[in-house]
PDB file of N, CA and C in Angstrom:
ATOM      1  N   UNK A   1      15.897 -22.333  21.754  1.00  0.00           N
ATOM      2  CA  UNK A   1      15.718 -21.162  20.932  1.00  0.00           C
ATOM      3  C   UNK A   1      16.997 -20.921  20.139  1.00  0.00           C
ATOM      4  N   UNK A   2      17.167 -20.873  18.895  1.00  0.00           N
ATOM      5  CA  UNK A   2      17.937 -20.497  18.012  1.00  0.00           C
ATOM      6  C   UNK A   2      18.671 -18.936  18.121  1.00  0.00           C
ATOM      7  N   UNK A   3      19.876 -18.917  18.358  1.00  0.00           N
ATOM      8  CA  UNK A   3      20.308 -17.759  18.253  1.00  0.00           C
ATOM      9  C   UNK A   3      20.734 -16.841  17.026  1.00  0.00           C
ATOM     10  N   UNK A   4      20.945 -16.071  16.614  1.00  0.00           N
ATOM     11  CA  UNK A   4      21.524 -15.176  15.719  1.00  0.00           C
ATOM     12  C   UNK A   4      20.913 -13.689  15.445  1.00  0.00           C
ATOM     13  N   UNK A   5      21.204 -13.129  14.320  1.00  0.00           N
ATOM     14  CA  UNK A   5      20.688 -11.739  14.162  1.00  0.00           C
ATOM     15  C   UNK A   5      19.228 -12.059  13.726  1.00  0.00           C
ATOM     16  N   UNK A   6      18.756 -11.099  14.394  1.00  0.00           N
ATOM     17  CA  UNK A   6      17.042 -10.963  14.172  1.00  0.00           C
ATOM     18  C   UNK A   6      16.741  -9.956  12.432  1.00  0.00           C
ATOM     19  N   UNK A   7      16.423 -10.599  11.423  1.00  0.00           N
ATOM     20  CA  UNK A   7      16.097  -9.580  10.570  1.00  0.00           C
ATOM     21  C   UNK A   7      14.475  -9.047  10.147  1.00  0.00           C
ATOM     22  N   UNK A   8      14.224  -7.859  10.189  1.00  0.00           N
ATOM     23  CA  UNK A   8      13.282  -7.216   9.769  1.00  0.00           C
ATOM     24  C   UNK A   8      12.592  -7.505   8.776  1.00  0.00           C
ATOM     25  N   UNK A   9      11.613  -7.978   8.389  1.00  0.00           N
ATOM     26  CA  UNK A   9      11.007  -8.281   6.815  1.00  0.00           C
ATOM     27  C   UNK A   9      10.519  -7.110   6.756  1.00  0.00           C
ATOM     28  N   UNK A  10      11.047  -6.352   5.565  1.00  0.00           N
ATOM     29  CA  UNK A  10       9.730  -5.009   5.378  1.00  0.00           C
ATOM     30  C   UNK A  10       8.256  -5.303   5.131  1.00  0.00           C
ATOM     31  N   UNK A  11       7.448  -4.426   5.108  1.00  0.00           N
ATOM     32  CA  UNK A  11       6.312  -4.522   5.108  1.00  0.00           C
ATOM     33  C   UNK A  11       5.765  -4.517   3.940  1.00  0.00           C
ATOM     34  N   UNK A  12       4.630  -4.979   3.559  1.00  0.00           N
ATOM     35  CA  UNK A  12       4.464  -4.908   1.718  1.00  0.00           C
ATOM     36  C   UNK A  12       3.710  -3.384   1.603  1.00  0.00           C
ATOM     37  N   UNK A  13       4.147  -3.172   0.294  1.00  0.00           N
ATOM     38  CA  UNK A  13       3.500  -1.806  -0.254  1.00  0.00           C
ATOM     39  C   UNK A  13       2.062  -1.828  -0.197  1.00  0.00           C
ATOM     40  N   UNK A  14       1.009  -0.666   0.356  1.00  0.00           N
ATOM     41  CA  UNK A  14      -0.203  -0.849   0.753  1.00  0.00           C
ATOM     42  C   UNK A  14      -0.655  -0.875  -0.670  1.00  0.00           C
ATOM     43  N   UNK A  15      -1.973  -1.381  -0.986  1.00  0.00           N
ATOM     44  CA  UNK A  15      -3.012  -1.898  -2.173  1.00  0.00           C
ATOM     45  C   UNK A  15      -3.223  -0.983  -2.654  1.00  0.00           C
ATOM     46  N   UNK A  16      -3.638  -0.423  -4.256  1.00  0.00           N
ATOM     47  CA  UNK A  16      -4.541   0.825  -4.356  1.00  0.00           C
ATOM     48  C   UNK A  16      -5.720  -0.132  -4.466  1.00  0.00           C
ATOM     49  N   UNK A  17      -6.631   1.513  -4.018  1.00  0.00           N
ATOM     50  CA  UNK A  17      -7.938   0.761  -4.505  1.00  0.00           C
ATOM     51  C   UNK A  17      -8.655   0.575  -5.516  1.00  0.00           C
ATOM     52  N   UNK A  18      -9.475  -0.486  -5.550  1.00  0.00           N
ATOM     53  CA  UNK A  18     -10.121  -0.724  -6.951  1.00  0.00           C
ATOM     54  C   UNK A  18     -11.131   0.303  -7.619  1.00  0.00           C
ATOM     55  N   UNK A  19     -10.785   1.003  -8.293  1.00  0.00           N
ATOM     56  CA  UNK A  19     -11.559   2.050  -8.983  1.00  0.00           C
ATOM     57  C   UNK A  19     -13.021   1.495  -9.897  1.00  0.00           C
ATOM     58  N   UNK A  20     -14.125   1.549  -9.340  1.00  0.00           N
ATOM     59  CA  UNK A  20     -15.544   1.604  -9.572  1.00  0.00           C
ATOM     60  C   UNK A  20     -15.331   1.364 -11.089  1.00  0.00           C
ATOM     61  N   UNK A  21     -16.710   0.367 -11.572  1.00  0.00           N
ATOM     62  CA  UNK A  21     -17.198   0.902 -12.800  1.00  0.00           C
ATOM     63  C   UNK A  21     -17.934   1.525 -12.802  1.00  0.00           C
ATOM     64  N   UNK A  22     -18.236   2.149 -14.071  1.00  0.00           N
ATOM     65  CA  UNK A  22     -19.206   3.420 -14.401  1.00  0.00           C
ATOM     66  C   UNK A  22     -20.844   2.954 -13.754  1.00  0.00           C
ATOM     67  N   UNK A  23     -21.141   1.318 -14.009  1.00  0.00           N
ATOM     68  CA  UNK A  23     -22.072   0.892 -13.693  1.00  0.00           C
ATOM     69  C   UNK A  23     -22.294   0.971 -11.874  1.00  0.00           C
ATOM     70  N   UNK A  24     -21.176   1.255 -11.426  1.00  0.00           N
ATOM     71  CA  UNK A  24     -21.510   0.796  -9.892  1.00  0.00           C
ATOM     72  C   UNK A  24     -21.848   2.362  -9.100  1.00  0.00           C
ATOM     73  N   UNK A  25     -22.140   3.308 -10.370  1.00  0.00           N
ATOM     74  CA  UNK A  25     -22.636   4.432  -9.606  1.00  0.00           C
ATOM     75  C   UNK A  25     -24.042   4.127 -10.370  1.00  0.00           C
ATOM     76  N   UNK A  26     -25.058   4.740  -9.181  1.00  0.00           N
ATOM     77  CA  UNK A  26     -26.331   4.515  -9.399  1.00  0.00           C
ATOM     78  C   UNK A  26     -26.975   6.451 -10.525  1.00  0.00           C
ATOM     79  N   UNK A  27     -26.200   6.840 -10.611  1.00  0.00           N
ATOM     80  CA  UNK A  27     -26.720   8.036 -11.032  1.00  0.00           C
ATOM     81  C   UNK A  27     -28.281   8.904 -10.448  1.00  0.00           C
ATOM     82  N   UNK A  28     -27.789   8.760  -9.006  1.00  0.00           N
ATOM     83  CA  UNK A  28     -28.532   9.373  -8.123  1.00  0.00           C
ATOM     84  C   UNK A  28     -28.701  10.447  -7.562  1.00  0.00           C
ATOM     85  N   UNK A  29     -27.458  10.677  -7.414  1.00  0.00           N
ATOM     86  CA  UNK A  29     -27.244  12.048  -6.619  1.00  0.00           C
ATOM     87  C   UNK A  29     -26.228  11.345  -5.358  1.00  0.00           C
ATOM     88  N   UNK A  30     -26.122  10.247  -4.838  1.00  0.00           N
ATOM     89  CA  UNK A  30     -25.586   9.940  -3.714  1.00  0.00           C
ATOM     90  C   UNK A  30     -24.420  11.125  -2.890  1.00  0.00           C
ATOM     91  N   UNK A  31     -24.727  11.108  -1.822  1.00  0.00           N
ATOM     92  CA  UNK A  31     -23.511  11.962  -0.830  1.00  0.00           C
ATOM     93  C   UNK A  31     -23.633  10.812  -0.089  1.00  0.00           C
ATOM     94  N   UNK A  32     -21.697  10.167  -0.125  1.00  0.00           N
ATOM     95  CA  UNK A  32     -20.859  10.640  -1.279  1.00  0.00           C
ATOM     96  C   UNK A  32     -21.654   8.929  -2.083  1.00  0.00           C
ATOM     97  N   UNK A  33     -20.811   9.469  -3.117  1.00  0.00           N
ATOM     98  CA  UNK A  33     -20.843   8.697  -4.762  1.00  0.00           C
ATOM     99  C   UNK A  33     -20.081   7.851  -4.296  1.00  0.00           C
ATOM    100  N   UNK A  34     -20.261   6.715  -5.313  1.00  0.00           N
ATOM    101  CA  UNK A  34     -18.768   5.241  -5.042  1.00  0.00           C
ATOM    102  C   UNK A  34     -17.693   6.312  -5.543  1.00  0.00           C
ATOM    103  N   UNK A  35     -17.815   7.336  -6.444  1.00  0.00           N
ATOM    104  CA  UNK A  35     -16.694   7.720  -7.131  1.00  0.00           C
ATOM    105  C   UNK A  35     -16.132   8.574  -6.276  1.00  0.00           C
ATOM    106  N   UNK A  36     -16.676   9.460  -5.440  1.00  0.00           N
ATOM    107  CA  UNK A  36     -15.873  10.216  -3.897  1.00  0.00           C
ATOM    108  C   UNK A  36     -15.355   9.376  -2.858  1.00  0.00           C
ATOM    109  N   UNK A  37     -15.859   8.081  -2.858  1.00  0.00           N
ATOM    110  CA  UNK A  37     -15.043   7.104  -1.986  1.00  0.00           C
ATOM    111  C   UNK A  37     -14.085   6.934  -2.617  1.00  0.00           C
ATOM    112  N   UNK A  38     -14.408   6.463  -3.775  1.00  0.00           N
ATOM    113  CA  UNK A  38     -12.755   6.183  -4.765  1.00  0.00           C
ATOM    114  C   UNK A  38     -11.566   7.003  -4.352  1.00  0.00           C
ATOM    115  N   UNK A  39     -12.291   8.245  -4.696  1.00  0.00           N
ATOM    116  CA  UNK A  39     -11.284   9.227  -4.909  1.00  0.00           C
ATOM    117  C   UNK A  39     -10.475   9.676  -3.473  1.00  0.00           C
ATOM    118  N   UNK A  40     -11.489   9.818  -2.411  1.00  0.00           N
ATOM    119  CA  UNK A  40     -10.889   9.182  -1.260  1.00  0.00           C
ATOM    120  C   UNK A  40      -9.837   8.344  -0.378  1.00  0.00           C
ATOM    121  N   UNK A  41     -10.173   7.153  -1.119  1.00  0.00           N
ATOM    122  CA  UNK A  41      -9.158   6.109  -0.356  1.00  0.00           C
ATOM    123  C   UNK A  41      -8.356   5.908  -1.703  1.00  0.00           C
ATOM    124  N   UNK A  42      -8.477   6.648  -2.731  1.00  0.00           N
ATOM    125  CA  UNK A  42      -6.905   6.973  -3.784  1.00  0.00           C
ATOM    126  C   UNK A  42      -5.951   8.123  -3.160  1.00  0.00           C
ATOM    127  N   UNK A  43      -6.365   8.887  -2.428  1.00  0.00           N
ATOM    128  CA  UNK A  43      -5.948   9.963  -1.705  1.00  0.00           C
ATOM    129  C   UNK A  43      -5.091   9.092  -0.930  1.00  0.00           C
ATOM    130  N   UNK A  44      -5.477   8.408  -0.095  1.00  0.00           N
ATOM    131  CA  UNK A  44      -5.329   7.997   0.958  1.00  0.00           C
ATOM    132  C   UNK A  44      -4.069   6.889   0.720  1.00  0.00           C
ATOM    133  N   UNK A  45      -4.320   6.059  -0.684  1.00  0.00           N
ATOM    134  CA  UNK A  45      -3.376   5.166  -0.623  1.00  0.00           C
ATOM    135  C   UNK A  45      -2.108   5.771  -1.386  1.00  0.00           C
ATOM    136  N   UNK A  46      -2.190   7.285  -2.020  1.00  0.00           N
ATOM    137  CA  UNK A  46      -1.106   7.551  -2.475  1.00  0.00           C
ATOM    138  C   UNK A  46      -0.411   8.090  -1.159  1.00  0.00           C
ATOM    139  N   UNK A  47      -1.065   8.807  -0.055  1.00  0.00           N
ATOM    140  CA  UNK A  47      -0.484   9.187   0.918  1.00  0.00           C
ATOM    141  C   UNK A  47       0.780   7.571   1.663  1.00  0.00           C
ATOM    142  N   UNK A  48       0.024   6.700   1.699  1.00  0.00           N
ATOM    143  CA  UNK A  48       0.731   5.547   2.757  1.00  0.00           C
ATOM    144  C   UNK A  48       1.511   4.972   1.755  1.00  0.00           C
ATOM    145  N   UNK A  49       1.371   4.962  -0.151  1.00  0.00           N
ATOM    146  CA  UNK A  49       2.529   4.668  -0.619  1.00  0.00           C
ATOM    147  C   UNK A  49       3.549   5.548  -0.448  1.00  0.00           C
ATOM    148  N   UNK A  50       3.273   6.800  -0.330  1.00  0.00           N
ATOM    149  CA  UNK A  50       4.678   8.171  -0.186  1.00  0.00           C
ATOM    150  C   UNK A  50       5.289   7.703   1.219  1.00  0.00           C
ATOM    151  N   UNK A  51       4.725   7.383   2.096  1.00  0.00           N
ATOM    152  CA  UNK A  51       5.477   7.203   3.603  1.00  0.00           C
ATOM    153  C   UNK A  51       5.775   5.669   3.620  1.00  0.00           C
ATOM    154  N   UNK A  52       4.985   4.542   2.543  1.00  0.00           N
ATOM    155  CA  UNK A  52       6.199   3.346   2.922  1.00  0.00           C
ATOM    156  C   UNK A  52       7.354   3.557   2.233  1.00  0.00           C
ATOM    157  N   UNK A  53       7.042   4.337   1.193  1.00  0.00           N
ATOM    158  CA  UNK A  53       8.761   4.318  -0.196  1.00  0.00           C
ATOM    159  C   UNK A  53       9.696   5.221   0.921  1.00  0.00           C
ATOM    160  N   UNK A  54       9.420   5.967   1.564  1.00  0.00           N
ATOM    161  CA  UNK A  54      10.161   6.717   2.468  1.00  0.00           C
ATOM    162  C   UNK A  54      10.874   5.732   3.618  1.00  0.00           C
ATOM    163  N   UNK A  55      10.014   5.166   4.039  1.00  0.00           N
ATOM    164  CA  UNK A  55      10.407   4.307   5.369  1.00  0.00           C
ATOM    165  C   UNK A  55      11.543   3.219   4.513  1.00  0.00           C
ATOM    166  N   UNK A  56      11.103   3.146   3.467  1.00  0.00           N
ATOM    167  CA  UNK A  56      11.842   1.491   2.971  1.00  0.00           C
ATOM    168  C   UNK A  56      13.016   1.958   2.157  1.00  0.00           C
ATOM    169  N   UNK A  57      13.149   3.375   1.691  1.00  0.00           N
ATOM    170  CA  UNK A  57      14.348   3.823   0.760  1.00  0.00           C
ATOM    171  C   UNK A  57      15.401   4.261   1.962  1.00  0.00           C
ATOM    172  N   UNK A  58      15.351   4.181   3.446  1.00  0.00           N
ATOM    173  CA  UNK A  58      16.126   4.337   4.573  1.00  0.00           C
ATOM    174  C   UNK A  58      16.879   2.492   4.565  1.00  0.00           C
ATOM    175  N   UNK A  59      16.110   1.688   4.266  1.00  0.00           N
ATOM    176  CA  UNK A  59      16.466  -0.003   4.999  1.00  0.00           C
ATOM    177  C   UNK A  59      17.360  -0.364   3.431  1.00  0.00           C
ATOM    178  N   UNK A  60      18.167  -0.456   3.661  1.00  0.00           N
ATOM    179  CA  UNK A  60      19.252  -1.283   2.389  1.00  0.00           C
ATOM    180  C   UNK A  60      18.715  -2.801   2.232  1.00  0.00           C
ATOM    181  N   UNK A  61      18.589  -2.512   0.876  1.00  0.00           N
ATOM    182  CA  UNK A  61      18.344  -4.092   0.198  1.00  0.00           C
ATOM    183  C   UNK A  61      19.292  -5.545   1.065  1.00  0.00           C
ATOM    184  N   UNK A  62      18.284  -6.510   1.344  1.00  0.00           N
ATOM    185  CA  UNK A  62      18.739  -7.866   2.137  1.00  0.00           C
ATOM    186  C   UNK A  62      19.815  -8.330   0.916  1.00  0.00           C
ATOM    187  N   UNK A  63      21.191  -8.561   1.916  1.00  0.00           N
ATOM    188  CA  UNK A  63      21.699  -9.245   1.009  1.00  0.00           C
ATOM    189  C   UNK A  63      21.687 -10.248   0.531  1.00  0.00           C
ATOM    190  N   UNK A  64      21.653 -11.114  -0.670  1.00  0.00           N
ATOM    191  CA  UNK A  64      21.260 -12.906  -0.703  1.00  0.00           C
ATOM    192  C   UNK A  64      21.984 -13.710   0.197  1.00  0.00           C
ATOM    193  N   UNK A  65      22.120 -14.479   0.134  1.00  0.00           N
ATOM    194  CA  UNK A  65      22.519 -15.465   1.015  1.00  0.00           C
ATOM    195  C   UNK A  65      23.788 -16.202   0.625  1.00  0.00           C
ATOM    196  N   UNK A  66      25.206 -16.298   1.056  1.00  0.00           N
ATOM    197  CA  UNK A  66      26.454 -16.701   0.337  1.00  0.00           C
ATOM    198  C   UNK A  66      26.221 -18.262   0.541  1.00  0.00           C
ATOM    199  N   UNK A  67      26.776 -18.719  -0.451  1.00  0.00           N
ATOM    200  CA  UNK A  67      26.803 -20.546  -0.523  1.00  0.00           C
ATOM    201  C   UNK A  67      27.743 -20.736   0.696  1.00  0.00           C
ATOM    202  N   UNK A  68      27.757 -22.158   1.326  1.00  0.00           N
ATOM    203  CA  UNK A  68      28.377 -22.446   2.358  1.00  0.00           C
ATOM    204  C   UNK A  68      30.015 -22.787   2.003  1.00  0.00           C
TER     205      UNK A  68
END
């Protein structure tokens, strides 16, 4: 087993989601609509982008790597 410092890879910034076309609502009435899911898990992914930029603006940028 190789020894040295263990480094952390941060985690990648979560996805937004793909926002519906106009066509992929059926103009039904649906509860809920594709467009309340949308709006939903847009909620949702601005929430987990606000808490990774938080978590990751604490971890200082990796430094590159010095030539030997």
């Amino acid at each position: 087993m190789a020894s040295g410092a263990v480094t952390e890879m941060p985690l990648p910034p979560p996805v937004p989601p793909v926002q519906p076309d106009l066509e992929d609502c059926c103009r039904s009435g649906c509860v809920p609509c594709v467009f309340d899911l949308y709006e939903e898990a847009l909620a949702r992914y601005e929430r987990e982008l606000a808490a990774w930029e938080a978590a990751n603006a604490a971890v200082p940028p990796a430094s590159p790597a010095k030539p030997s």
